[in-house]
C-alpha atoms as a PDB file:
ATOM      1  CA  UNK A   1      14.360 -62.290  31.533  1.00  0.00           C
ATOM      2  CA  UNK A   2      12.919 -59.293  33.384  1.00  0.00           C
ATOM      3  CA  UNK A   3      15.383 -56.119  34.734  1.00  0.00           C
ATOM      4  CA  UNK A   4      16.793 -58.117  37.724  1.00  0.00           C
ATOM      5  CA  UNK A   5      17.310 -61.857  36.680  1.00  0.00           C
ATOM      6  CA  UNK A   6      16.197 -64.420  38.828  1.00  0.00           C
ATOM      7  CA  UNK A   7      15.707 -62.218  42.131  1.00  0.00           C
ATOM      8  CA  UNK A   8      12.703 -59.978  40.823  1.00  0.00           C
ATOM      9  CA  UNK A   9      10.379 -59.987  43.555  1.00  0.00           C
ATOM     10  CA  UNK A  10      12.947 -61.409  46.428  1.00  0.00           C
ATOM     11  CA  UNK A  11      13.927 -59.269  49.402  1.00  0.00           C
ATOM     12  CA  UNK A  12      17.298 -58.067  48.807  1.00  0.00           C
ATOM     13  CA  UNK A  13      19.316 -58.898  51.974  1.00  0.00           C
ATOM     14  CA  UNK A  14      21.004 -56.237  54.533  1.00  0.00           C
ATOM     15  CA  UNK A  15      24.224 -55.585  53.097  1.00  0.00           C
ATOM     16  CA  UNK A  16      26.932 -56.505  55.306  1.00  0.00           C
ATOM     17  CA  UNK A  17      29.352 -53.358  55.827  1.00  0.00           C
ATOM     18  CA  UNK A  18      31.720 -54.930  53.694  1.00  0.00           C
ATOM     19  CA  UNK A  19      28.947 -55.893  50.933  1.00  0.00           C
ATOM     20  CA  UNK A  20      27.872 -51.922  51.575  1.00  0.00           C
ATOM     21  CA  UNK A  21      31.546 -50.276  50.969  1.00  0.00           C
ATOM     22  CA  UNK A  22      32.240 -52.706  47.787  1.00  0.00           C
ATOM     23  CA  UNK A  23      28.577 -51.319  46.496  1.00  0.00           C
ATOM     24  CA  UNK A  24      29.396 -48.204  47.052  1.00  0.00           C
ATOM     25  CA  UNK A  25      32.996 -48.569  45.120  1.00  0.00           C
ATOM     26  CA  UNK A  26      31.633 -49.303  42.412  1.00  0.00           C
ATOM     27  CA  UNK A  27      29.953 -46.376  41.311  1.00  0.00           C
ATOM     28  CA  UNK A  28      31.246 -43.164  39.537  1.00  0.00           C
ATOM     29  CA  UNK A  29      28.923 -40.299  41.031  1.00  0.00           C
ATOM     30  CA  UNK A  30      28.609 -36.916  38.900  1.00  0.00           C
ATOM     31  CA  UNK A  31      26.056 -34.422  38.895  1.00  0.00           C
ATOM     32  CA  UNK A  32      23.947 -36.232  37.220  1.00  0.00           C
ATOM     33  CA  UNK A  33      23.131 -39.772  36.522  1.00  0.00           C
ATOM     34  CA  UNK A  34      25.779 -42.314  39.016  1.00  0.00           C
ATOM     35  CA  UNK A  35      27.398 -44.593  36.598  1.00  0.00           C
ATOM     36  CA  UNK A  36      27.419 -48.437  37.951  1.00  0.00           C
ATOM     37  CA  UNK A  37      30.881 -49.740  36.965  1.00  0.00           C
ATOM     38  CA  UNK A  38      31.057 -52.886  37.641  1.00  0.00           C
ATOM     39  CA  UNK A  39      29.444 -55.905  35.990  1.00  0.00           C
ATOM     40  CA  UNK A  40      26.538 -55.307  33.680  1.00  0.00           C
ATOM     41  CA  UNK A  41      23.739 -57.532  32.027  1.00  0.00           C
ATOM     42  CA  UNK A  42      21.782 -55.527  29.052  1.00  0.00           C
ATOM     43  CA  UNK A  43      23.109 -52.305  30.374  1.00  0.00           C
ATOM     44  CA  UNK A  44      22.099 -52.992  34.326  1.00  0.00           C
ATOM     45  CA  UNK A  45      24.232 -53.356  36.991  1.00  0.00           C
ATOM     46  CA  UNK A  46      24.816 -56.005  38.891  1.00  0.00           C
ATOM     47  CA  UNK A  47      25.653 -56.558  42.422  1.00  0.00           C
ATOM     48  CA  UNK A  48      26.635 -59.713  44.598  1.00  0.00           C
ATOM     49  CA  UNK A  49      24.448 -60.027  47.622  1.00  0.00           C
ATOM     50  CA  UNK A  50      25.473 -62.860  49.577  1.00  0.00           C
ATOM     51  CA  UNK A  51      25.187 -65.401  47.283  1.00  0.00           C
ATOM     52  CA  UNK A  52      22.796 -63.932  44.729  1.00  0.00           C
ATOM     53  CA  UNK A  53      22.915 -61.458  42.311  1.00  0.00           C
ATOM     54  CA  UNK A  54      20.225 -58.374  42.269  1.00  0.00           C
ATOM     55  CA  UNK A  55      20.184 -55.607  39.776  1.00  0.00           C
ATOM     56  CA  UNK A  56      22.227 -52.549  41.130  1.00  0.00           C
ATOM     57  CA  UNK A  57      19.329 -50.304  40.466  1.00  0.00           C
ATOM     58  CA  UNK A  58      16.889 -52.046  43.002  1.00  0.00           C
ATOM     59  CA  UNK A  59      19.822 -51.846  45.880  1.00  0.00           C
ATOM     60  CA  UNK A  60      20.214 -48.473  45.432  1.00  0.00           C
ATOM     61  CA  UNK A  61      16.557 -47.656  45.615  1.00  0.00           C
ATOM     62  CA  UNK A  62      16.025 -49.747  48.404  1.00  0.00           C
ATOM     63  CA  UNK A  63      19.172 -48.470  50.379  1.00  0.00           C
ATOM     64  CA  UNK A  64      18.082 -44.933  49.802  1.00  0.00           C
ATOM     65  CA  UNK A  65      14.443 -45.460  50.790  1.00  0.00           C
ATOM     66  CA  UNK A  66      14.948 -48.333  52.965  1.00  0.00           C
ATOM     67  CA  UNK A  67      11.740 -49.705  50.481  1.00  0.00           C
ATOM     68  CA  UNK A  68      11.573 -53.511  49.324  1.00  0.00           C
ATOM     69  CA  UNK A  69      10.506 -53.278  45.692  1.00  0.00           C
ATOM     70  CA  UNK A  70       9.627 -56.671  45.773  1.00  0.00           C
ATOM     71  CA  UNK A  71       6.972 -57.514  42.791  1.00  0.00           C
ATOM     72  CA  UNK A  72       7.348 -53.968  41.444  1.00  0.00           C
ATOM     73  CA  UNK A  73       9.994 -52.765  38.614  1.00  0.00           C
ATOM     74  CA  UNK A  74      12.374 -49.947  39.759  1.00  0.00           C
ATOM     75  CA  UNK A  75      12.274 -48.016  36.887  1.00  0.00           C
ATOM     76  CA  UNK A  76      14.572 -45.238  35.445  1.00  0.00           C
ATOM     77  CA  UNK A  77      13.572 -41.497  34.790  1.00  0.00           C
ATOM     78  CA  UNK A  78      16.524 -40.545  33.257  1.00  0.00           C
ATOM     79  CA  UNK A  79      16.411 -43.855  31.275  1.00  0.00           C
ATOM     80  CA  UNK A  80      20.140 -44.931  31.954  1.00  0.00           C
ATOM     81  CA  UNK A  81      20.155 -48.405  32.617  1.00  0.00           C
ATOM     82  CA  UNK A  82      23.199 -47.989  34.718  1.00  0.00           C
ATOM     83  CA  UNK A  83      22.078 -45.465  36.572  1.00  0.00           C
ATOM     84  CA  UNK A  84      22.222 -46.015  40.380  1.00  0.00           C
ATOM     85  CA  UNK A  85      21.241 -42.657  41.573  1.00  0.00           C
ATOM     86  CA  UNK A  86      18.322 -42.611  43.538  1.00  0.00           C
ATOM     87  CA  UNK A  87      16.823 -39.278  42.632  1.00  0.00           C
ATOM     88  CA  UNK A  88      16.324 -41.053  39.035  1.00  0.00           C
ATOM     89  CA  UNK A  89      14.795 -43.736  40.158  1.00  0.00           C
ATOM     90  CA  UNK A  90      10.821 -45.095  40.800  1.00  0.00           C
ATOM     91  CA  UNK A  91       8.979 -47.437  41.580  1.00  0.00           C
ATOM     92  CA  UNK A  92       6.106 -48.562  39.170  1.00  0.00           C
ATOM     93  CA  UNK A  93       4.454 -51.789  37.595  1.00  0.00           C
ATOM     94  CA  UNK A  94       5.540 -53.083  33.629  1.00  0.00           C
ATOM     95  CA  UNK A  95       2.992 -51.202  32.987  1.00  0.00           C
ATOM     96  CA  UNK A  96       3.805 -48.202  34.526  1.00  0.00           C
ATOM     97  CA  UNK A  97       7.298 -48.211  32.639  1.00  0.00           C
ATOM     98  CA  UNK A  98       5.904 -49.559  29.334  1.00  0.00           C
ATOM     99  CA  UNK A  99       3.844 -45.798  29.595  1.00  0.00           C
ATOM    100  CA  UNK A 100       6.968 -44.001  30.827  1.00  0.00           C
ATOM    101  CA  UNK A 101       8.577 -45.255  27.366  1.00  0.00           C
ATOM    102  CA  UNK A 102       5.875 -44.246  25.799  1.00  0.00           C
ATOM    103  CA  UNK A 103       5.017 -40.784  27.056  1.00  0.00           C
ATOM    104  CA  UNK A 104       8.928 -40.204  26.226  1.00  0.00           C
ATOM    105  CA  UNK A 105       9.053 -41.574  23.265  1.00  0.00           C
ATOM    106  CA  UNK A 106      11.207 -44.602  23.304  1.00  0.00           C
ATOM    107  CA  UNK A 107       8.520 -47.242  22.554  1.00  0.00           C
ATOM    108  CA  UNK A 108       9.976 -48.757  18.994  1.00  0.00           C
ATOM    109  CA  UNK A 109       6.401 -48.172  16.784  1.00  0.00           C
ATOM    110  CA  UNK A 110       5.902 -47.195  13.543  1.00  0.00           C
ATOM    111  CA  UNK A 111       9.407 -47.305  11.214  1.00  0.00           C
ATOM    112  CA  UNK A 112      11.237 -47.760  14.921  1.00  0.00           C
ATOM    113  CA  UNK A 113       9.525 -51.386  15.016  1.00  0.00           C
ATOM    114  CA  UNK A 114      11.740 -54.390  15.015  1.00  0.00           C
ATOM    115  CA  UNK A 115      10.144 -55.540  12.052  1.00  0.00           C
ATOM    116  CA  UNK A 116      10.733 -52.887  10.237  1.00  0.00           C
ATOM    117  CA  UNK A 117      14.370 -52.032  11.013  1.00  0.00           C
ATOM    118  CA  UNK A 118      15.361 -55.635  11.246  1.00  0.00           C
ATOM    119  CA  UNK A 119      13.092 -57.330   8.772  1.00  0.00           C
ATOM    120  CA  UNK A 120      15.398 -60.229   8.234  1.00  0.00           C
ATOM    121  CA  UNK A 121      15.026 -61.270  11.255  1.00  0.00           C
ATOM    122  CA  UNK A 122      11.327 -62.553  10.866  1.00  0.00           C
ATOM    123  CA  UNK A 123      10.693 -65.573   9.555  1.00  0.00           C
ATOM    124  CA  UNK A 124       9.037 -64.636   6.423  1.00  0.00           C
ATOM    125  CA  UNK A 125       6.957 -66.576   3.829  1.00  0.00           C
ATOM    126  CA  UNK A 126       8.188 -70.061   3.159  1.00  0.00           C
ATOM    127  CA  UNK A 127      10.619 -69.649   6.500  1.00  0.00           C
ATOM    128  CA  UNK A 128       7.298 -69.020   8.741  1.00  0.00           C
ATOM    129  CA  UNK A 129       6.050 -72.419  10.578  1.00  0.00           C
ATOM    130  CA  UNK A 130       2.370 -71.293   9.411  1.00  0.00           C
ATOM    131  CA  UNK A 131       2.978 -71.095   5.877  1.00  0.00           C
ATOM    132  CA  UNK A 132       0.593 -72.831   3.258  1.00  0.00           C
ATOM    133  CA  UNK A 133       1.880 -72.090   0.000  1.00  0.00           C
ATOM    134  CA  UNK A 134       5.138 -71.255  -1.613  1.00  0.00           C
ATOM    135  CA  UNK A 135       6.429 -67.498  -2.691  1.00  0.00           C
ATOM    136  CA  UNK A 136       5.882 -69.107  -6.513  1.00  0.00           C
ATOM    137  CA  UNK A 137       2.184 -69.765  -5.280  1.00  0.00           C
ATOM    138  CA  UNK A 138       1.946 -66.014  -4.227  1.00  0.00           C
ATOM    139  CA  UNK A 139       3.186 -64.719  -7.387  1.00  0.00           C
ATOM    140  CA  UNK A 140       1.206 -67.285  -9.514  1.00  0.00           C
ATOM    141  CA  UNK A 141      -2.292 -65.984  -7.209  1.00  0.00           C
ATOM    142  CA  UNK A 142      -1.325 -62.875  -7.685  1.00  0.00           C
ATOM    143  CA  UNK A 143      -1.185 -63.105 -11.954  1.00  0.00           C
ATOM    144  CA  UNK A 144      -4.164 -64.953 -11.846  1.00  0.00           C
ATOM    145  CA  UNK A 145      -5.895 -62.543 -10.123  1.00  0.00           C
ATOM    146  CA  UNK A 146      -4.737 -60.068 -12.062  1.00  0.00           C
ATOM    147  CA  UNK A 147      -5.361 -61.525 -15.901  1.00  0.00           C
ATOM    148  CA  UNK A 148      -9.324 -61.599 -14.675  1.00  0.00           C
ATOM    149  CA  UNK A 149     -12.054 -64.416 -14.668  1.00  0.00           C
ATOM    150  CA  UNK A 150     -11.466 -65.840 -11.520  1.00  0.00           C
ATOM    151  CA  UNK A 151     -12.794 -64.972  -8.155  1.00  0.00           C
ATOM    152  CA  UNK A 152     -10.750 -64.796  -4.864  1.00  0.00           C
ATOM    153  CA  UNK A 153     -13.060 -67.451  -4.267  1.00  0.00           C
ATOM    154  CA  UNK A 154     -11.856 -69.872  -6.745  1.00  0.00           C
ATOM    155  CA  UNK A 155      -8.056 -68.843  -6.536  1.00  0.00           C
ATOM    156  CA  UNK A 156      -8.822 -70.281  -2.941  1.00  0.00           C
ATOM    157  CA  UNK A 157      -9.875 -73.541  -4.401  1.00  0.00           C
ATOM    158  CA  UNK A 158      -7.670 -74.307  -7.146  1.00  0.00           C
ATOM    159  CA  UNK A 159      -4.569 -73.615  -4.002  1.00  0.00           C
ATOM    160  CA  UNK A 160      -6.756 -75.268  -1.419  1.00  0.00           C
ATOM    161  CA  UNK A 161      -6.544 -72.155   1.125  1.00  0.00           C
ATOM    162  CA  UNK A 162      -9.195 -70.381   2.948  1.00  0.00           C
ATOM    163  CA  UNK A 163     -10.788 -67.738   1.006  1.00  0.00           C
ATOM    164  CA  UNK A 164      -9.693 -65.149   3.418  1.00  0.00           C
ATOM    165  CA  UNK A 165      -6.275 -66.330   3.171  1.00  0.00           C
ATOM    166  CA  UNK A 166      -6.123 -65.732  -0.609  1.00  0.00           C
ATOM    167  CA  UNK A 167      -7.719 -62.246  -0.145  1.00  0.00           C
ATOM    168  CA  UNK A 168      -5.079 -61.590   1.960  1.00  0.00           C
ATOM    169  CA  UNK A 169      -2.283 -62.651  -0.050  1.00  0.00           C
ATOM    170  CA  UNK A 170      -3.786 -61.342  -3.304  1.00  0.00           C
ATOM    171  CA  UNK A 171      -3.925 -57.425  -1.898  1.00  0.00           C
ATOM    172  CA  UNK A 172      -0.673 -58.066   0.146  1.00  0.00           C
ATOM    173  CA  UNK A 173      -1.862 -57.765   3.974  1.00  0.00           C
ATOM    174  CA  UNK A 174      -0.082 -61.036   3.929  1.00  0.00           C
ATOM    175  CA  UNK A 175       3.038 -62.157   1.904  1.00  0.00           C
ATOM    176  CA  UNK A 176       3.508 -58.836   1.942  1.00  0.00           C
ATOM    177  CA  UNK A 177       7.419 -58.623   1.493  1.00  0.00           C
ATOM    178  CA  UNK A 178       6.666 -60.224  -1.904  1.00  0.00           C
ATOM    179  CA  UNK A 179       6.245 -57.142  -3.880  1.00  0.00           C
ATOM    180  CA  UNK A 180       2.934 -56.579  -4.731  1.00  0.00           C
ATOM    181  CA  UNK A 181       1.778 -55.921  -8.961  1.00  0.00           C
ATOM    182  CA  UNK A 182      -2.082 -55.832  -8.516  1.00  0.00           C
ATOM    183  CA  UNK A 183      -2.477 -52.799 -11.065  1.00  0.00           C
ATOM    184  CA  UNK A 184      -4.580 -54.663 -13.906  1.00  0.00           C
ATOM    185  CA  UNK A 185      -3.017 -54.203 -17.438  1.00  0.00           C
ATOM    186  CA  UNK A 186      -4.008 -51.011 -19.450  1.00  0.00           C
ATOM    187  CA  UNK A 187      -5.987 -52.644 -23.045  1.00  0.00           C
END
């Protein structure tokens, strides 16, 4: 679901006078940021138009600038999703606001990644709907590999995978939450 449910791109009505002084009630101004108050999806405030719901963000924007943003995202500079004050807020495409994340650091890469900070969430291994072999399979490549005499070639045949499949399982790229032992034996 994008930042406004269901009305992204819509025209957001004229607010009624009514519609107008309930809006406004609803927010806490400061110096800063202006706190929505009232209901909130994913941080985002929403706001009854009528008979349909718009993000509080966009209304604000649009009743400040008297701009439809329409097809385009009204994005945050101070990066408070309940934010309603106009000075914080812009217009911009995703990807516009995918490089305002970016540039200020709040793009999850690296260690910040999903994957790695909630790894069980990822179907893994045997879990994934892709998988061809078992975690025992992995481990059994793996020792194969490792006592010598047999290609990644013919691991690939005696487990029926692709060669580049065992490669990748036998150096880790893949299966890689199995830990990995590939350091041959000292003689």
């Amino acid at each position: 679901m994008n930042q406004s449910g269901k009305q992204f791109g819509q025209a957001i009505p004229q607010l009624t006078e009514i519609e107008l002084a309930r809006f406004r009630m609803k927010i806490r101004q400061s110096e800063g940021c202006h706190e929505w108050t009232a209901a909130k999806v994913s941080g985002y405030g929403r706001f009854c138009v009528g008979k349909r719901i718009f993000a509080a963000h966009r209304i604000a924007y649009m009743l400040a600038t008297g701009v439809q943003p329409m097809e385009l995202m009204v994005c945050h500079k101070c990066d408070n999703p309940s934010c309603v004050n106009p000075d914080h807020l812009f217009l911009g495409t995703a990807k516009d606001n995918n490089q305002d994340a970016k540039a200020k650091g709040r793009s999850a890469r690296g260690n910040r990644n999903g994957s790695r900070t909630m790894p069980q969430r990822l179907p893994r291994g045997e879990r994934h709907h892709m998988t061809s072999v078992t975690s025992e399979q992995v481990i059994e490549m793996r020792k194969v590999y490792l006592q010598g005499g047999i290609s990644v070639s013919g691991i690939s045949a005696m487990f029926g995978i692709p060669r580049s499949t065992a490669g990748a399982i036998i150096k880790g790229s893949r299966w890689g939450h199995i830990p990995l032992n590939l350091s041959k034996p000292e003689e």
